[in-house]
Protein backbone atom coordinates (compact mmCIF):
# COMPACT_ATOMS: atom_id res chain seq x y z
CA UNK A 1 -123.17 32.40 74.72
CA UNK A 2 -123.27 34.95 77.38
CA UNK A 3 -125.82 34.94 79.93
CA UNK A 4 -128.37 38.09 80.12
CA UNK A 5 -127.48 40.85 82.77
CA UNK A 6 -129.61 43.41 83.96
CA UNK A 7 -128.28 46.68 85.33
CA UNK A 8 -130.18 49.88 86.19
CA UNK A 9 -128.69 53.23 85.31
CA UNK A 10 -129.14 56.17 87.45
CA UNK A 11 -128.04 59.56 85.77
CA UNK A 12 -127.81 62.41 88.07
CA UNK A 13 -125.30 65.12 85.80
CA UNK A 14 -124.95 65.09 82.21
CA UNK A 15 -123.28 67.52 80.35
CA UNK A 16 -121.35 68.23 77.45
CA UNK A 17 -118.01 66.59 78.40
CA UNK A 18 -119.30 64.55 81.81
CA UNK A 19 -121.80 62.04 82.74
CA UNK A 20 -121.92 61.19 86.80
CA UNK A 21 -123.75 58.75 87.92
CA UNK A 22 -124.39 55.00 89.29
CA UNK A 23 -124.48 51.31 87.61
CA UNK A 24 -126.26 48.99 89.86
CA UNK A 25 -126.48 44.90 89.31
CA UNK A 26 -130.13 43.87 89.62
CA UNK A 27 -128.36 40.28 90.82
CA UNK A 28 -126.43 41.28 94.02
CA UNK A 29 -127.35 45.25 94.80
CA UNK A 30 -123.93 46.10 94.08
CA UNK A 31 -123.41 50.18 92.93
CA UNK A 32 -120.90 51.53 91.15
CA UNK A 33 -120.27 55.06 90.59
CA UNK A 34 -119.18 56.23 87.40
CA UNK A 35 -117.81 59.65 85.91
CA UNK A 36 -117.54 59.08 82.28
CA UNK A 37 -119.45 57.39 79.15
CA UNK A 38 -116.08 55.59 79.06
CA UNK A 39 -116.21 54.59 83.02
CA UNK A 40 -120.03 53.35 82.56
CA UNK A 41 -118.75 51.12 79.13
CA UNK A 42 -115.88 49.71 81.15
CA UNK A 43 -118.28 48.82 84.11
CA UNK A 44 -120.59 47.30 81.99
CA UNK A 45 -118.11 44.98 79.95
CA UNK A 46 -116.95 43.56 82.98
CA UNK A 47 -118.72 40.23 83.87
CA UNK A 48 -119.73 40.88 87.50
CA UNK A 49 -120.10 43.92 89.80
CA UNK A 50 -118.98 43.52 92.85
CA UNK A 51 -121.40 43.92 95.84
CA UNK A 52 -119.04 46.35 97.74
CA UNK A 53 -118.37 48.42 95.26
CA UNK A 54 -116.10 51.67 95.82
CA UNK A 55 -115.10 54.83 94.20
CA UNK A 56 -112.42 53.45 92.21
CA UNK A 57 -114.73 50.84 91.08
CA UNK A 58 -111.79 48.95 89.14
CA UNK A 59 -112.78 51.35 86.21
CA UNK A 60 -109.41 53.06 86.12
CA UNK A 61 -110.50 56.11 88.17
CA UNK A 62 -107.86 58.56 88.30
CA UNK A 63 -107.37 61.43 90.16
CA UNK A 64 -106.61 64.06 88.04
CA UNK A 65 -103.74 62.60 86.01
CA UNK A 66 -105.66 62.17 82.82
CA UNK A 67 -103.89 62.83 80.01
């Protein structure tokens, strides 16, 4: 069974085709940014945030390549 994780969610932009904000681990601080629902799914599902989270955020950021 997996163990219980708590996050808080900070929205600051929602919109009809974005969602910015920042996923932060109530265990270690750590704060990742996200610009998508998809971004904020793929942060969750991953087992641990890492306390020096970036930008990229290992959540497949792109930069303007999408497609």
């Amino acid at each position: 069974m997996r163990e219980l994780r708590s996050y808080v969610v900070r929205i600051y932009r929602q919109g009809a085709r974005n969602l910015i904000g920042i996923l932060e681990d109530t265990r270690n601080g750590a704060q990742c940014p996200f610009e998508s629902v998809d971004q904020l799914w793929t942060l969750l599902r991953q087992r641990h945030l890492r306390p020096a989270c970036t930008k990229a955020c290992d959540v497949g950021h792109r930069t303007g390549d999408e497609g």
